[in-house]
PDB file of N, CA and C in Angstrom:
ATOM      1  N   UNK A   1     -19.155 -52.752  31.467  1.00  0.00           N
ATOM      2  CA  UNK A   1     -20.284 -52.571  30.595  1.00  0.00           C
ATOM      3  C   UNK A   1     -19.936 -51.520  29.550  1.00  0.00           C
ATOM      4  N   UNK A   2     -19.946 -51.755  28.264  1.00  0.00           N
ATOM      5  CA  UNK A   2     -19.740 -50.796  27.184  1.00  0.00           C
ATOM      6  C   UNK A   2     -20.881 -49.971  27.064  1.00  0.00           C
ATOM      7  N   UNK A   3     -20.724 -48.380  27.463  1.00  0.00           N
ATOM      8  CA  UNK A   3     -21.916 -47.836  26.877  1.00  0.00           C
ATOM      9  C   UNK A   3     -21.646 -46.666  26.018  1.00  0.00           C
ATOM     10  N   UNK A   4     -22.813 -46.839  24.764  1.00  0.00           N
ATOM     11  CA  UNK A   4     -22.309 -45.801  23.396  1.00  0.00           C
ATOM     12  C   UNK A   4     -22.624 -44.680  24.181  1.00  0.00           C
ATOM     13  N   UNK A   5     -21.365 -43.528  23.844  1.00  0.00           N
ATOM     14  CA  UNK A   5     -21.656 -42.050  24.051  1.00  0.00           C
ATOM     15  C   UNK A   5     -23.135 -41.192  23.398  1.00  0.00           C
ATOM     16  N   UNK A   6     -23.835 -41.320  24.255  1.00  0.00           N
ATOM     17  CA  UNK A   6     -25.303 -40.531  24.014  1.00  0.00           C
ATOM     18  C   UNK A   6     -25.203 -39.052  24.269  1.00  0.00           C
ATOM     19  N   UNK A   7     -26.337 -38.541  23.454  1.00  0.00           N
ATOM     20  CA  UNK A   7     -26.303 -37.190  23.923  1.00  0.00           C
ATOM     21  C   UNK A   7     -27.998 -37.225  23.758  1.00  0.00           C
ATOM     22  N   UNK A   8     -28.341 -36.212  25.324  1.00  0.00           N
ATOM     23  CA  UNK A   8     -29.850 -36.009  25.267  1.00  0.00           C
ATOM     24  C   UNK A   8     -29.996 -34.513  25.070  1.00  0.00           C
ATOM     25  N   UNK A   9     -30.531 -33.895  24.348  1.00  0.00           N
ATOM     26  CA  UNK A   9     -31.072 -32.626  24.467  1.00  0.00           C
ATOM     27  C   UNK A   9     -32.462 -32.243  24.959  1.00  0.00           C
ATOM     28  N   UNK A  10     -32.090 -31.511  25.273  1.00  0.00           N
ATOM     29  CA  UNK A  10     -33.402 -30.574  25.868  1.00  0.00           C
ATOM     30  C   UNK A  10     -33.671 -29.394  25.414  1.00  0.00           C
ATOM     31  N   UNK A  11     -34.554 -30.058  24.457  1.00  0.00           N
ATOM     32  CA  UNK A  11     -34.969 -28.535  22.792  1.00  0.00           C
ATOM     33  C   UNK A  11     -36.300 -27.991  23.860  1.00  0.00           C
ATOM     34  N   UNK A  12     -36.296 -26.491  23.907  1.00  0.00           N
ATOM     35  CA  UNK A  12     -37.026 -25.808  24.076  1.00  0.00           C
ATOM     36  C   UNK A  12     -37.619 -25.055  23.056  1.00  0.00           C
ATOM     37  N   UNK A  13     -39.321 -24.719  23.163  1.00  0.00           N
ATOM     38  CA  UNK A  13     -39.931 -24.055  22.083  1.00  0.00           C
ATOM     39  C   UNK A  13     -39.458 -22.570  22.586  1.00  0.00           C
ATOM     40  N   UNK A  14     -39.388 -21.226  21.890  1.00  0.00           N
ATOM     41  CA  UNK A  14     -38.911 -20.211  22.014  1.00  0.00           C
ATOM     42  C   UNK A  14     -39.896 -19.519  22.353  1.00  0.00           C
ATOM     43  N   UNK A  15     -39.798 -19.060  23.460  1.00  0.00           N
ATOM     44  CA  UNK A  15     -40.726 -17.633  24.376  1.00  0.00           C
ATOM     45  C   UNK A  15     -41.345 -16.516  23.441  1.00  0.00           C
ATOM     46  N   UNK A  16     -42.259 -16.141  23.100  1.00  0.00           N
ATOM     47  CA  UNK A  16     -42.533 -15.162  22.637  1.00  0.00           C
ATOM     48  C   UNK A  16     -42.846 -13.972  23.637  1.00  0.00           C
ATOM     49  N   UNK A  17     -43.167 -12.972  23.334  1.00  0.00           N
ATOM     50  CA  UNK A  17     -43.087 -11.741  23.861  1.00  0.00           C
ATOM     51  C   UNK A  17     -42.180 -10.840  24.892  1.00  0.00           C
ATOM     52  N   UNK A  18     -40.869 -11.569  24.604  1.00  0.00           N
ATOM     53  CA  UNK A  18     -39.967 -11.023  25.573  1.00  0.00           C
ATOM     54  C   UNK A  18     -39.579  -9.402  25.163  1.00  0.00           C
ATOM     55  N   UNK A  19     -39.055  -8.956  26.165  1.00  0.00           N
ATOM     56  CA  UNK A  19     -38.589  -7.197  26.542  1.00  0.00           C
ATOM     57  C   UNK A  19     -37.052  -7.983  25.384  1.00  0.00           C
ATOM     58  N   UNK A  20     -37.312  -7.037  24.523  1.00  0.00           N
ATOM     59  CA  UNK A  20     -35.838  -6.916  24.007  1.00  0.00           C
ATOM     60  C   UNK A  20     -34.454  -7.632  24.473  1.00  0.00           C
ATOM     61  N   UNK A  21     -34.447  -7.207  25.381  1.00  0.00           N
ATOM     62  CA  UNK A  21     -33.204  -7.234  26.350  1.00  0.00           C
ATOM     63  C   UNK A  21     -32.515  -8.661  26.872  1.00  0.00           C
ATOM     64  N   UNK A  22     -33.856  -8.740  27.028  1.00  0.00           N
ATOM     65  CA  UNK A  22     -33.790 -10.351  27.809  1.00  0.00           C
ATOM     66  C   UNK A  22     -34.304 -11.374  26.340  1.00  0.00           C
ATOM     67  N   UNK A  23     -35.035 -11.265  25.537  1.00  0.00           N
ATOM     68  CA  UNK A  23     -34.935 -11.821  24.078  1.00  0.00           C
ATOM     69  C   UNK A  23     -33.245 -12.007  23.542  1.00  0.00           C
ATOM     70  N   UNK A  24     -32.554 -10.881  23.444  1.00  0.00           N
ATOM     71  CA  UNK A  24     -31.270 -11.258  23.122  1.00  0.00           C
ATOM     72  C   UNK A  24     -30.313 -12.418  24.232  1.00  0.00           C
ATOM     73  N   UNK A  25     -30.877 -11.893  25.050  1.00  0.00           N
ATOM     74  CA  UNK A  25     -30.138 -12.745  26.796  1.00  0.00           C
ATOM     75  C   UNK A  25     -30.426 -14.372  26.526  1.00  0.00           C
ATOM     76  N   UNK A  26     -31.690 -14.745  25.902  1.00  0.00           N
ATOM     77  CA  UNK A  26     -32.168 -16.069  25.825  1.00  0.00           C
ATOM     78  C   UNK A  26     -31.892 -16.576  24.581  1.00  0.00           C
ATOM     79  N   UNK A  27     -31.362 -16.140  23.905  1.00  0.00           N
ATOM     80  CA  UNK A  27     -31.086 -16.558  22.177  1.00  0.00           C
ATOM     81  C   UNK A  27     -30.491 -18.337  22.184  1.00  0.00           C
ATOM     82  N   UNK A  28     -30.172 -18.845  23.713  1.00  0.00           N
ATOM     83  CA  UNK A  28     -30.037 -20.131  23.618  1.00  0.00           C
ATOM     84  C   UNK A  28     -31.203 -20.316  24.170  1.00  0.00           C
ATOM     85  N   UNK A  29     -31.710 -21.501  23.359  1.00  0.00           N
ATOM     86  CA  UNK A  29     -33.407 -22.733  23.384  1.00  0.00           C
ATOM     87  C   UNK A  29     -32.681 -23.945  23.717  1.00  0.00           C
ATOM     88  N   UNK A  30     -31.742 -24.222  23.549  1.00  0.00           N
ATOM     89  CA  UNK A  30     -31.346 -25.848  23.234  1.00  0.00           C
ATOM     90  C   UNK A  30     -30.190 -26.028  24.689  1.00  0.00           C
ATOM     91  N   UNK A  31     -30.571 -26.633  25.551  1.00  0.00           N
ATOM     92  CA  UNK A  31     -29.148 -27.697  25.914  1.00  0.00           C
ATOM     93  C   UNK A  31     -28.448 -28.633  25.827  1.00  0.00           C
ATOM     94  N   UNK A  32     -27.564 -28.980  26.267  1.00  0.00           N
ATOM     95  CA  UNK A  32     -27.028 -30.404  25.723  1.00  0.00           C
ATOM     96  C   UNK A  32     -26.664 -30.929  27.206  1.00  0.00           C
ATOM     97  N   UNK A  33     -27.495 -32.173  27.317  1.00  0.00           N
ATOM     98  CA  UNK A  33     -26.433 -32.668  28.637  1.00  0.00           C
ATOM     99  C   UNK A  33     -26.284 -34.138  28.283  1.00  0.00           C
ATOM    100  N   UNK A  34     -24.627 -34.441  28.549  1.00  0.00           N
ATOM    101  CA  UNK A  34     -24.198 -35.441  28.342  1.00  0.00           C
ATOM    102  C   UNK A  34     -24.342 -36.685  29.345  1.00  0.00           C
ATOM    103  N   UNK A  35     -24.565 -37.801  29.548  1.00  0.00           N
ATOM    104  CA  UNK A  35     -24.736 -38.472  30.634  1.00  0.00           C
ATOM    105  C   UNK A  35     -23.980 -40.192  30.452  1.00  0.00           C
ATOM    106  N   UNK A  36     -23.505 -40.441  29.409  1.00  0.00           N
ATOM    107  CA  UNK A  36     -22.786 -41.216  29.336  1.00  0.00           C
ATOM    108  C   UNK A  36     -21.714 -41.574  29.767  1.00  0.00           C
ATOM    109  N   UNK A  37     -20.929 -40.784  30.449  1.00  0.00           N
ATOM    110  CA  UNK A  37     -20.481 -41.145  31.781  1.00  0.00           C
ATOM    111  C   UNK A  37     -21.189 -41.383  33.439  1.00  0.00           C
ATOM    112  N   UNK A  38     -22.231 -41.830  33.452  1.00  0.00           N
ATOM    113  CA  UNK A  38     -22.722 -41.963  34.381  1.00  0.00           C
ATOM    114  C   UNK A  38     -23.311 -43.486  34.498  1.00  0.00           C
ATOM    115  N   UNK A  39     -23.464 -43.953  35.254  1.00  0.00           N
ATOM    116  CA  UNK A  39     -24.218 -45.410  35.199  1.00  0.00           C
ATOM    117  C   UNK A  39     -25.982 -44.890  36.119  1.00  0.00           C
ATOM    118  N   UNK A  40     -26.595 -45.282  35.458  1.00  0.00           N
ATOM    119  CA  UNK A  40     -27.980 -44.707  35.639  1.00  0.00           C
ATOM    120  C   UNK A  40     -28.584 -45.658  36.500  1.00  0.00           C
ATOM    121  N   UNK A  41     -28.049 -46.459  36.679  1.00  0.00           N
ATOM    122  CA  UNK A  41     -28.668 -47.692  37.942  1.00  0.00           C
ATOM    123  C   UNK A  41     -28.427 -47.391  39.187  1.00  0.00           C
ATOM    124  N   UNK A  42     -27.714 -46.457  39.455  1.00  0.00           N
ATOM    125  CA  UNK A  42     -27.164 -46.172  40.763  1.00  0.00           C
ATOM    126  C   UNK A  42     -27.786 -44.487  41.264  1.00  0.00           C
ATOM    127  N   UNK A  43     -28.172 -44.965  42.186  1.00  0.00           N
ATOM    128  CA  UNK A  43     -29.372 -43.422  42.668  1.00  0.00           C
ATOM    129  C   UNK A  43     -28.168 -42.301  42.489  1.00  0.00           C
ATOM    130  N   UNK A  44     -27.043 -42.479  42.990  1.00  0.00           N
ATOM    131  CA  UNK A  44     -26.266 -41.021  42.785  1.00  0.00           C
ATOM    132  C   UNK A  44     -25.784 -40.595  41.683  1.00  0.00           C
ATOM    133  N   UNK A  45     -25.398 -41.723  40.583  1.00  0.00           N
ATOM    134  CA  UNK A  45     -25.450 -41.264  39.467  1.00  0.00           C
ATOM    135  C   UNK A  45     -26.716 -40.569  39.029  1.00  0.00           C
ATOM    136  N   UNK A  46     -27.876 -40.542  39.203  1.00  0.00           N
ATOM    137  CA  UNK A  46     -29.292 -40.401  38.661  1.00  0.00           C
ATOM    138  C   UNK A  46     -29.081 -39.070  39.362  1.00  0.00           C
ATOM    139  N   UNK A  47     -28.900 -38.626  40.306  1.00  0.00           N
ATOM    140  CA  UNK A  47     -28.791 -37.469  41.607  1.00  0.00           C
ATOM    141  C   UNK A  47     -28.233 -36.229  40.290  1.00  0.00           C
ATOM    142  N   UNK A  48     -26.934 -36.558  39.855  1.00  0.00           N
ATOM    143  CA  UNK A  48     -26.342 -35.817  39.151  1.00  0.00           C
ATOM    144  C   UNK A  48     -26.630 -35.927  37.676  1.00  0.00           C
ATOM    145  N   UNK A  49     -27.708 -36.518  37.144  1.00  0.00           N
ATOM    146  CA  UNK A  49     -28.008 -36.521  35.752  1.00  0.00           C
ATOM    147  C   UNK A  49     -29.003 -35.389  36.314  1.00  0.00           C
ATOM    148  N   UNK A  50     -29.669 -35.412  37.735  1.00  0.00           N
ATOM    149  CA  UNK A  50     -30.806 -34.517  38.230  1.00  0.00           C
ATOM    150  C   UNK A  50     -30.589 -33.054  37.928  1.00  0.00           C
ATOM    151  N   UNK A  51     -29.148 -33.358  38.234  1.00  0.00           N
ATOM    152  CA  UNK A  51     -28.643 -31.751  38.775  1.00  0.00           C
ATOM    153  C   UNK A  51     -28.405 -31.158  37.473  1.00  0.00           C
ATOM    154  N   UNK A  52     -27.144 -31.938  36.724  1.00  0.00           N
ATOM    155  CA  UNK A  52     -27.356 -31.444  35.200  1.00  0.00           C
ATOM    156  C   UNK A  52     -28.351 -31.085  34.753  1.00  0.00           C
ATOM    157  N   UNK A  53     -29.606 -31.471  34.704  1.00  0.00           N
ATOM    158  CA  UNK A  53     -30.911 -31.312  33.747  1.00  0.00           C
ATOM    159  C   UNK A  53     -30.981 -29.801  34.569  1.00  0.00           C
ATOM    160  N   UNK A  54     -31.277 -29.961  35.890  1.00  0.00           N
ATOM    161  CA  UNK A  54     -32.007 -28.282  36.164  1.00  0.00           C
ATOM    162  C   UNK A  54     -30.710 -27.488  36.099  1.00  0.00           C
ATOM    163  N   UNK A  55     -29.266 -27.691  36.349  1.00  0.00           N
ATOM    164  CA  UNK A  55     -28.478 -26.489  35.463  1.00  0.00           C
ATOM    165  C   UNK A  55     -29.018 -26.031  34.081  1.00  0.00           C
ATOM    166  N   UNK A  56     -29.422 -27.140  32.857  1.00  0.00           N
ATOM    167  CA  UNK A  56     -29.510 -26.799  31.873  1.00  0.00           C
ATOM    168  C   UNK A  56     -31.002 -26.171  31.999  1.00  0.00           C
ATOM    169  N   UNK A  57     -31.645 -26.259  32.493  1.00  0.00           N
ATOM    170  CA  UNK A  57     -33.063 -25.617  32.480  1.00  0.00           C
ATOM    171  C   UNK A  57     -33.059 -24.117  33.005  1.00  0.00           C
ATOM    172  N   UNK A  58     -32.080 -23.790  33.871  1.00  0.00           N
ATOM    173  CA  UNK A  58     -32.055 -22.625  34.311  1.00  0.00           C
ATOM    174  C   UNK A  58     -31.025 -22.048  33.081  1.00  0.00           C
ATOM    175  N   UNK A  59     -29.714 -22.707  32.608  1.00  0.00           N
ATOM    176  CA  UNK A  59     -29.322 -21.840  31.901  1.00  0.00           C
ATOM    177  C   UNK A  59     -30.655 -21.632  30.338  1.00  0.00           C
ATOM    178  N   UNK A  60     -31.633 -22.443  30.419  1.00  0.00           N
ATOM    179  CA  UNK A  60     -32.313 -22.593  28.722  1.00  0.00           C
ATOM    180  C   UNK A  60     -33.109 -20.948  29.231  1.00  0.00           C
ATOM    181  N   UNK A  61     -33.826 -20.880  30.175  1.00  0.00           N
ATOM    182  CA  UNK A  61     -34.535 -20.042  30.899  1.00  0.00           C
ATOM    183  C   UNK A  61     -33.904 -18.099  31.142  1.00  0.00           C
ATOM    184  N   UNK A  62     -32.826 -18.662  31.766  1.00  0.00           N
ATOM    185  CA  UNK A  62     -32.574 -17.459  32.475  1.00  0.00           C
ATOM    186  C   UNK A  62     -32.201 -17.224  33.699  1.00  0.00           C
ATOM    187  N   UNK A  63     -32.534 -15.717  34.199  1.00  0.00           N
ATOM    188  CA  UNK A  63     -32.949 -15.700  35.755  1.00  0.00           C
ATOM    189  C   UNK A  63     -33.598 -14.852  35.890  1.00  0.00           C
ATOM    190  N   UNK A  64     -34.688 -14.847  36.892  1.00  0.00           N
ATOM    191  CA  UNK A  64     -35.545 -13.606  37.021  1.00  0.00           C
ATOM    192  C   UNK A  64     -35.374 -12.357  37.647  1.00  0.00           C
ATOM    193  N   UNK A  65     -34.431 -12.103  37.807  1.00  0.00           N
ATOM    194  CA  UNK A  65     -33.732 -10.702  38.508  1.00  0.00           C
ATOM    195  C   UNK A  65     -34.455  -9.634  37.347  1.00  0.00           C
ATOM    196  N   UNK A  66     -35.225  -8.649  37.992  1.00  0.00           N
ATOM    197  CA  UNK A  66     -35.749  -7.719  37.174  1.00  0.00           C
ATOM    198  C   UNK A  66     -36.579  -7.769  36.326  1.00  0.00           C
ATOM    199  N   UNK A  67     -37.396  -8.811  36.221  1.00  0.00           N
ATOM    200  CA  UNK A  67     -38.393  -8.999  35.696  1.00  0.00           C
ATOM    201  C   UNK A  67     -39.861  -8.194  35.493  1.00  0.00           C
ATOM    202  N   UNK A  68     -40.249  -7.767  34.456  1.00  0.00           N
ATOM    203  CA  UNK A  68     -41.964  -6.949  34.844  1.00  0.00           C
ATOM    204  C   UNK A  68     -42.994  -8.363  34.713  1.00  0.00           C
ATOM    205  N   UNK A  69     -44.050  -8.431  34.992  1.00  0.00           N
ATOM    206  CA  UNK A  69     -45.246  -8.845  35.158  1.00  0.00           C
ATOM    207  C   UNK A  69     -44.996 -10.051  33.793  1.00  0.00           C
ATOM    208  N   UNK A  70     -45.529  -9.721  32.705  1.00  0.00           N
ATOM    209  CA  UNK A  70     -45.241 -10.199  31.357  1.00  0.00           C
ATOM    210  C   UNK A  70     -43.668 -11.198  30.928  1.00  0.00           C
ATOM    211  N   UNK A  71     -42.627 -10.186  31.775  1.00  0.00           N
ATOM    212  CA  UNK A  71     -41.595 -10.999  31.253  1.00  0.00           C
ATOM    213  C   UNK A  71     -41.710 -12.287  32.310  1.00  0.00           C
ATOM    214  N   UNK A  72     -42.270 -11.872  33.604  1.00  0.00           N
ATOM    215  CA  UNK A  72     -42.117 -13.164  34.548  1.00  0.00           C
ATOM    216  C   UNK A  72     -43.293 -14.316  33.876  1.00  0.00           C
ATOM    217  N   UNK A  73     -44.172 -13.887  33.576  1.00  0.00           N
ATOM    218  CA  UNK A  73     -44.875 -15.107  32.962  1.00  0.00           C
ATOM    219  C   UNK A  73     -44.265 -15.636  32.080  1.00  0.00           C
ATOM    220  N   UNK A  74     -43.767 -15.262  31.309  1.00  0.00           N
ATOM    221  CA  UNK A  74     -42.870 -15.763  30.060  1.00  0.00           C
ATOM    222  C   UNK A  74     -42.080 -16.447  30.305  1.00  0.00           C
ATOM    223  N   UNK A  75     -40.949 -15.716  31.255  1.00  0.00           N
ATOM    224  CA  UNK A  75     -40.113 -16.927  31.831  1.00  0.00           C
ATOM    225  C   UNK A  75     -40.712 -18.101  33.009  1.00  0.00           C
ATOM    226  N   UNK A  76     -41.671 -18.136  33.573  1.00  0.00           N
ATOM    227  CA  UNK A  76     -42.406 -19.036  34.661  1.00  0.00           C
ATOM    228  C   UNK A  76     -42.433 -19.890  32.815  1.00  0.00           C
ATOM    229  N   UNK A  77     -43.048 -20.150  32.426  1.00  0.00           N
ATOM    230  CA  UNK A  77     -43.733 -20.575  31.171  1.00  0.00           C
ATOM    231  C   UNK A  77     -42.395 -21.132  30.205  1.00  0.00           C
ATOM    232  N   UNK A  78     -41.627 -20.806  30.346  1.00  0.00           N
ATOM    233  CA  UNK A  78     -40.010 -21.438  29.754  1.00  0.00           C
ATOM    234  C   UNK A  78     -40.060 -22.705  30.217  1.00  0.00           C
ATOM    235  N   UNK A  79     -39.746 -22.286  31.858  1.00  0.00           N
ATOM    236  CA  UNK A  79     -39.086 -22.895  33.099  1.00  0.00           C
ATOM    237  C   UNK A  79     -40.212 -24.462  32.728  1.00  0.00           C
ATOM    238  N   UNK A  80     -41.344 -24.020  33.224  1.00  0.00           N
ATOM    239  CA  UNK A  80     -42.284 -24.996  32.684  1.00  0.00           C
ATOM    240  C   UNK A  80     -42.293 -26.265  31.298  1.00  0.00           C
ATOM    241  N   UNK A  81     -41.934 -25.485  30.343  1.00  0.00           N
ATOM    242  CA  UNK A  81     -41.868 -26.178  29.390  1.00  0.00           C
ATOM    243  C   UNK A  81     -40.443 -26.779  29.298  1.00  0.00           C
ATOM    244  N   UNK A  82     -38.752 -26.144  29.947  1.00  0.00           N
ATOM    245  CA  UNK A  82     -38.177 -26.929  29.844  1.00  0.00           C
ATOM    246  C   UNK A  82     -37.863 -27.881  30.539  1.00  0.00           C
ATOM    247  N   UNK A  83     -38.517 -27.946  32.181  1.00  0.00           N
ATOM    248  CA  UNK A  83     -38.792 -29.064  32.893  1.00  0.00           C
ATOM    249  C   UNK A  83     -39.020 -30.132  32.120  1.00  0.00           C
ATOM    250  N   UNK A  84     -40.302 -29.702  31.136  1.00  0.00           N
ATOM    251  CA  UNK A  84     -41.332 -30.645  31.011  1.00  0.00           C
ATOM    252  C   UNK A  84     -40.100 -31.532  29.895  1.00  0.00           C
ATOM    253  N   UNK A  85     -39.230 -30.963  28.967  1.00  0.00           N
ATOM    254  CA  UNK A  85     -38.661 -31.470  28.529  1.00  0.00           C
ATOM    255  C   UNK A  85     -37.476 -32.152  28.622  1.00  0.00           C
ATOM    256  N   UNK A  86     -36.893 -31.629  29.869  1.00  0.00           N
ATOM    257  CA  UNK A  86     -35.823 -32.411  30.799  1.00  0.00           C
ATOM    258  C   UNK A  86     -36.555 -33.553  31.340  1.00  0.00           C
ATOM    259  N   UNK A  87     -37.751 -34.135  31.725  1.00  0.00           N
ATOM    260  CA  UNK A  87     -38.767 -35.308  32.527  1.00  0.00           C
ATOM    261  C   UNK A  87     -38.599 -35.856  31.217  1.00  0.00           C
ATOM    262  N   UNK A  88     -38.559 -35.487  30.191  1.00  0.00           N
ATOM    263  CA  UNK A  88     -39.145 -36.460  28.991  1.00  0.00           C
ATOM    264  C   UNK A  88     -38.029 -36.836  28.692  1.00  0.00           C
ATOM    265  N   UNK A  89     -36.721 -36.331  28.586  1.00  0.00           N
ATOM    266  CA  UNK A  89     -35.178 -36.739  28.386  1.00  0.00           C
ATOM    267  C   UNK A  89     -34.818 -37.468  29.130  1.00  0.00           C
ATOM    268  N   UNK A  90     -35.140 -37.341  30.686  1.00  0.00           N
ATOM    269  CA  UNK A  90     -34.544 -37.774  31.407  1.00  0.00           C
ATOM    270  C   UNK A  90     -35.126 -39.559  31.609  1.00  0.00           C
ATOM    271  N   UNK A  91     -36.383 -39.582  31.413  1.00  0.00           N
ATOM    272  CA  UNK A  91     -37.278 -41.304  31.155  1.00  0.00           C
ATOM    273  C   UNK A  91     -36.719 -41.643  30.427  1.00  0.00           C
ATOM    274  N   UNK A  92     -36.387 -41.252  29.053  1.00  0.00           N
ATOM    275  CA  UNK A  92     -35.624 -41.751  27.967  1.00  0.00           C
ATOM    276  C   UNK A  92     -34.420 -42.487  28.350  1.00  0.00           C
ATOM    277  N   UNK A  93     -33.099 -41.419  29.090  1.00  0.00           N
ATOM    278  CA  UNK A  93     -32.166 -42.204  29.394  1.00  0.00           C
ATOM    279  C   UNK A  93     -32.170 -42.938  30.327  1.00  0.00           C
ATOM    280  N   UNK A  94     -33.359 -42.777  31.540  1.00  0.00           N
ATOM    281  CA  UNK A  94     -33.464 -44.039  32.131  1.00  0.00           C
ATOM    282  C   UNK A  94     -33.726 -45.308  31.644  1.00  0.00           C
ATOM    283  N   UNK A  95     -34.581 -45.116  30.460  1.00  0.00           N
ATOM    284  CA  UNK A  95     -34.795 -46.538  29.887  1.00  0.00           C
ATOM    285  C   UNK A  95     -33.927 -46.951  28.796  1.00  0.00           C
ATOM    286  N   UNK A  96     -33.017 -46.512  28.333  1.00  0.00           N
ATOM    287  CA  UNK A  96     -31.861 -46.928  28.013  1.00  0.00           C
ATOM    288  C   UNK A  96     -30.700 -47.374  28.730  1.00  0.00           C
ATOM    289  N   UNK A  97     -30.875 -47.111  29.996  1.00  0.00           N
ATOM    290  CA  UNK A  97     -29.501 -47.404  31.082  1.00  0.00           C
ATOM    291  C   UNK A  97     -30.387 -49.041  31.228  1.00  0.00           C
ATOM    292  N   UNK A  98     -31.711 -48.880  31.588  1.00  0.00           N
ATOM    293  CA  UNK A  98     -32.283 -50.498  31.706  1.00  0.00           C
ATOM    294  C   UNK A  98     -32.340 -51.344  30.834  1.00  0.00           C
ATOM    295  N   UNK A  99     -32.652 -51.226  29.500  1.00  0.00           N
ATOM    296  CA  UNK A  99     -32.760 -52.052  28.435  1.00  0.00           C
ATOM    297  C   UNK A  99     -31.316 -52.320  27.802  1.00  0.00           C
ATOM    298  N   UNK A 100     -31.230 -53.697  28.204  1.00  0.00           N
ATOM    299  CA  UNK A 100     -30.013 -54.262  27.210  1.00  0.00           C
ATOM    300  C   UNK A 100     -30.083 -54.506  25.807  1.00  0.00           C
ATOM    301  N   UNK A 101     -29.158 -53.602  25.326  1.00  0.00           N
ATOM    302  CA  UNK A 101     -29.059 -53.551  23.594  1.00  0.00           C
ATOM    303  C   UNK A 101     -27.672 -54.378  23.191  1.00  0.00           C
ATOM    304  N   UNK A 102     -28.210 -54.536  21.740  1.00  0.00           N
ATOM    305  CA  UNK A 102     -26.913 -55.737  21.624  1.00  0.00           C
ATOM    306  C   UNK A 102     -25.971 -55.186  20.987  1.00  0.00           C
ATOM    307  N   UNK A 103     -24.743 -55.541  21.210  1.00  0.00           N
ATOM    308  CA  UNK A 103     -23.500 -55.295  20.983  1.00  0.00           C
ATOM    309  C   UNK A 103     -22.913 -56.558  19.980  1.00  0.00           C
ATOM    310  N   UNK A 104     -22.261 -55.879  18.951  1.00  0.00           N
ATOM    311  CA  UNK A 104     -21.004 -57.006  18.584  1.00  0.00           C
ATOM    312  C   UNK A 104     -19.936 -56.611  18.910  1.00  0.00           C
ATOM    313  N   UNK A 105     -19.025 -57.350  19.374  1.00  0.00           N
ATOM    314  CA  UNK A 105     -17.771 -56.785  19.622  1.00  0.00           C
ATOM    315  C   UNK A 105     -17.121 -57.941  18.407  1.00  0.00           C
ATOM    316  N   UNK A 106     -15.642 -57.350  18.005  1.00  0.00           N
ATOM    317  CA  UNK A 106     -14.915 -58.066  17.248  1.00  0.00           C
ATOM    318  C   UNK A 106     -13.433 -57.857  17.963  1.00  0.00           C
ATOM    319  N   UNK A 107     -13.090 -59.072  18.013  1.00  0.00           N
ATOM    320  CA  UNK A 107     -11.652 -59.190  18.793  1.00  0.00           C
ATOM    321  C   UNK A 107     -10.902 -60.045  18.090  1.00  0.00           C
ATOM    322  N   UNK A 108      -9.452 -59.538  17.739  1.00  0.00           N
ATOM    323  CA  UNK A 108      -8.351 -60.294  17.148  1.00  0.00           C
ATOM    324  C   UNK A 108      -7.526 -61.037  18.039  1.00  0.00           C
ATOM    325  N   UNK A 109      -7.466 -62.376  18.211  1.00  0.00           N
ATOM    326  CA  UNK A 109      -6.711 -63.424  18.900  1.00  0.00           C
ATOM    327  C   UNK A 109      -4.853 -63.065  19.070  1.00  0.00           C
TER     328      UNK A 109
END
C-alpha cells in the first residue's frame, strides 16, 4: 500500500500567566508527530501513534516538578488543551488510514 508521508501537528494555544522561568522552559507550543510509517489498521500500530501523541503532549506541556498553585493550573490547562488537540489529530489520521484516496501511478514498460 503506498502511503504519502503525512505530518500531524499538535498546535497548542500558549499558556498565559506563567512564572518566568517556566514561560521560557515552554517556548515550544507546537509538536510534530510523524505517523506515516505506521499502518493505522492494526491496534499496535495505533498503540504507538498513542504513545507518540502523549510524548508530544508532555513534551508541549512540561513537567510539574515545583510548581505553585497558579503555575499548576496553567499547566493542568495546557495538558488539557493539548490532549484535546492530540484526540482531534489523532481522528484525523485515523480517517485517513480508512479512506481510500486515489493514486496515479505512472510506470515505464
Amino acid at each position: 500500500m503506498i502511503k504519502p508521508a503525512v505530518v500531524m501537528l499538535a498546535a497548542i494555544a500558549a499558556c498565559t500567566g506563567l512564572a518566568p522561568a517556566q514561560a521560557a522552559a515552554q517556548s515550544q507550543r507546537t509538536a510534530l508527530i510523524q505517523y506515516n510509517d505506521l499502518d493505522l489498521q492494526k491496534a499496535e500500530q495505533r498503540a504507538i501513534l498513542d504513545a507518540r501523541l502523549q510524548d508530544a503532549v508532555s513534551q508541549v506541556c512540561g513537567k510539574t516538578s515545583q510548581l505553585g498553585i497558579q503555575e499548576f493550573h496553567e499547566w493542568h490547562r495546557c495538558m488539557n488543551e493539548a490532549r484535546n488537540s492530540a484526540d482531534k489529530g489523532r481522528a484525523i489520521a485515523l480517517a485517513n488510514a480508512t479512506t481510500p484516496r486515489p493514486h496515479v501511478i505512472i510506470e515505464q514498460d
